[in-house]
C-alpha atoms as a PDB file:
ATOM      1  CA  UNK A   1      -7.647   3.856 -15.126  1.00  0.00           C
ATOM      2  CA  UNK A   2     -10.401   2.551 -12.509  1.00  0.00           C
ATOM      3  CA  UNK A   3      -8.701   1.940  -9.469  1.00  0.00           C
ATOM      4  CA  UNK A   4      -9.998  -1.381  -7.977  1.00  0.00           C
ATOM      5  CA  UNK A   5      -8.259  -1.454  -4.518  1.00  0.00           C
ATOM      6  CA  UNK A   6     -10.743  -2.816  -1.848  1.00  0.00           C
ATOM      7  CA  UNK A   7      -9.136  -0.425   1.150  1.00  0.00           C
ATOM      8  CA  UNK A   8      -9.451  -3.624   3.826  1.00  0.00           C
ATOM      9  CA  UNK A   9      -7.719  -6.406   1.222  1.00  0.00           C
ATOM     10  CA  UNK A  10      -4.784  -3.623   1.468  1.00  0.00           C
ATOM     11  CA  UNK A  11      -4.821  -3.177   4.895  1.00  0.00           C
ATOM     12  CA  UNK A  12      -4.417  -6.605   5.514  1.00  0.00           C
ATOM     13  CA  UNK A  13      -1.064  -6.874   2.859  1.00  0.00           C
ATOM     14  CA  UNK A  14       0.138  -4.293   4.991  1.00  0.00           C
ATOM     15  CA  UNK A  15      -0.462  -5.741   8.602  1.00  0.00           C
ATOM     16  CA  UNK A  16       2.899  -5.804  10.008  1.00  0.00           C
ATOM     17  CA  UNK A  17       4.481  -2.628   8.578  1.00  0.00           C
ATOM     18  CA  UNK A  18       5.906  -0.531  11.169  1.00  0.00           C
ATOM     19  CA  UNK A  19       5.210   2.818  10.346  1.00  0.00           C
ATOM     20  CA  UNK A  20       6.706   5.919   9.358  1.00  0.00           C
ATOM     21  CA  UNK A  21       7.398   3.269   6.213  1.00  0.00           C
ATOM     22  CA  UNK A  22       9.275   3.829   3.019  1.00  0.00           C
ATOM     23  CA  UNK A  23       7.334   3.025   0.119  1.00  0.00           C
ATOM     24  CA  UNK A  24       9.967   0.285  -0.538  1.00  0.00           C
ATOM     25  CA  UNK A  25       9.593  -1.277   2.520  1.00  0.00           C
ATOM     26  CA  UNK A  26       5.394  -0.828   2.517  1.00  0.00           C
ATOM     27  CA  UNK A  27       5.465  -2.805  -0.912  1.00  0.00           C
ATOM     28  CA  UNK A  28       7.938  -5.608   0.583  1.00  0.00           C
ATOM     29  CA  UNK A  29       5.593  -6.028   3.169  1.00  0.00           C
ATOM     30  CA  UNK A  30       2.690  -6.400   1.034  1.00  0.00           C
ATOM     31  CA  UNK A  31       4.405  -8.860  -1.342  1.00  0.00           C
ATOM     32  CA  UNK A  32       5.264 -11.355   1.737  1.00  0.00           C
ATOM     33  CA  UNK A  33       1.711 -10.941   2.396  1.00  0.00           C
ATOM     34  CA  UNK A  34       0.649 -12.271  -0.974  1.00  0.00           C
ATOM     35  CA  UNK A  35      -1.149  -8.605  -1.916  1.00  0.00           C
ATOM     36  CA  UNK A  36      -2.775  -9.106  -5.409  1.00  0.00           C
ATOM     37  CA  UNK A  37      -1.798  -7.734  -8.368  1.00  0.00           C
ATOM     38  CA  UNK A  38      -4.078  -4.877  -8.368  1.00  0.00           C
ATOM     39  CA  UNK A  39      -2.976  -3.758  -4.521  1.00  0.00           C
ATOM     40  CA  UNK A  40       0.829  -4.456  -5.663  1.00  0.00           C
ATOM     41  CA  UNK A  41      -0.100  -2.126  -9.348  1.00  0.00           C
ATOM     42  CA  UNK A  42      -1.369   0.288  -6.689  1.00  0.00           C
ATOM     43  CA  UNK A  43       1.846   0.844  -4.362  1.00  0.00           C
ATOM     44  CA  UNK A  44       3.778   1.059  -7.051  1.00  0.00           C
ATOM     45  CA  UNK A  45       1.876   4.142  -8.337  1.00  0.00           C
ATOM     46  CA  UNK A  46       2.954   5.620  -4.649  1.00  0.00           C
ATOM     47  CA  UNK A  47       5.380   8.726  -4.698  1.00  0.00           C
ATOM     48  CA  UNK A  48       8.368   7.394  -3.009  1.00  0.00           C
ATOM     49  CA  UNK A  49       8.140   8.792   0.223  1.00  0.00           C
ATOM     50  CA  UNK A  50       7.528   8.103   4.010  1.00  0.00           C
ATOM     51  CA  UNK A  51       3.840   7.189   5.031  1.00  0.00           C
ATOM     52  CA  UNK A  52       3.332   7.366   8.669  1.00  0.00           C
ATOM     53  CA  UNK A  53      -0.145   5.062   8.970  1.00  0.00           C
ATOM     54  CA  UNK A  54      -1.537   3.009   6.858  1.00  0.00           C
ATOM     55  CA  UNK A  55      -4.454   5.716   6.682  1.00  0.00           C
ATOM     56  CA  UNK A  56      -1.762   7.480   5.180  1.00  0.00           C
ATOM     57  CA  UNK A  57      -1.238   4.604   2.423  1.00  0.00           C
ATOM     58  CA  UNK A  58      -4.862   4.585   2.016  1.00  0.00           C
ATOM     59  CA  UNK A  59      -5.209   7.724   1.282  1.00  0.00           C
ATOM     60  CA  UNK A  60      -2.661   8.140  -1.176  1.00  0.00           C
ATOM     61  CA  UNK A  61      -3.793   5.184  -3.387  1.00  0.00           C
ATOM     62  CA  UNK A  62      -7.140   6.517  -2.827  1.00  0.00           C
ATOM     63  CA  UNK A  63      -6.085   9.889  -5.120  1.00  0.00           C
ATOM     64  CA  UNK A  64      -5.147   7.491  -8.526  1.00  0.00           C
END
């Protein structure tokens, strides 16, 4: 499946996050930012883990 994640629409879902982050709390944050469905579809894909930037997010959606 195509992943359609524009990199700077996600950073901006994520402002706010205070890293190292769970995945839980990365895709709370996102969802009180109003993150669209496809950034939202993407975190979810995320291993459930700590990410300790949001290059580190990035980077991880980056690999679907």
């Amino acid at each position: 499946m195509e992943n359609n994640v524009n990199p700077i629409e996600m950073q901006k879902c994520l402002g706010g996050v205070s890293y190292p982050a769970s995945k839980d709390e990365i895709m709370r944050q996102a969802e009180q930012h109003g993150a669209s469905k496809d950034i939202m579809g993407a975190l979810k894909k995320l291993p459930e883990s700590d990410y300790d930037s949001p290059a580190a997010v990035n980077r991880e959606v980056g690999k679907e």
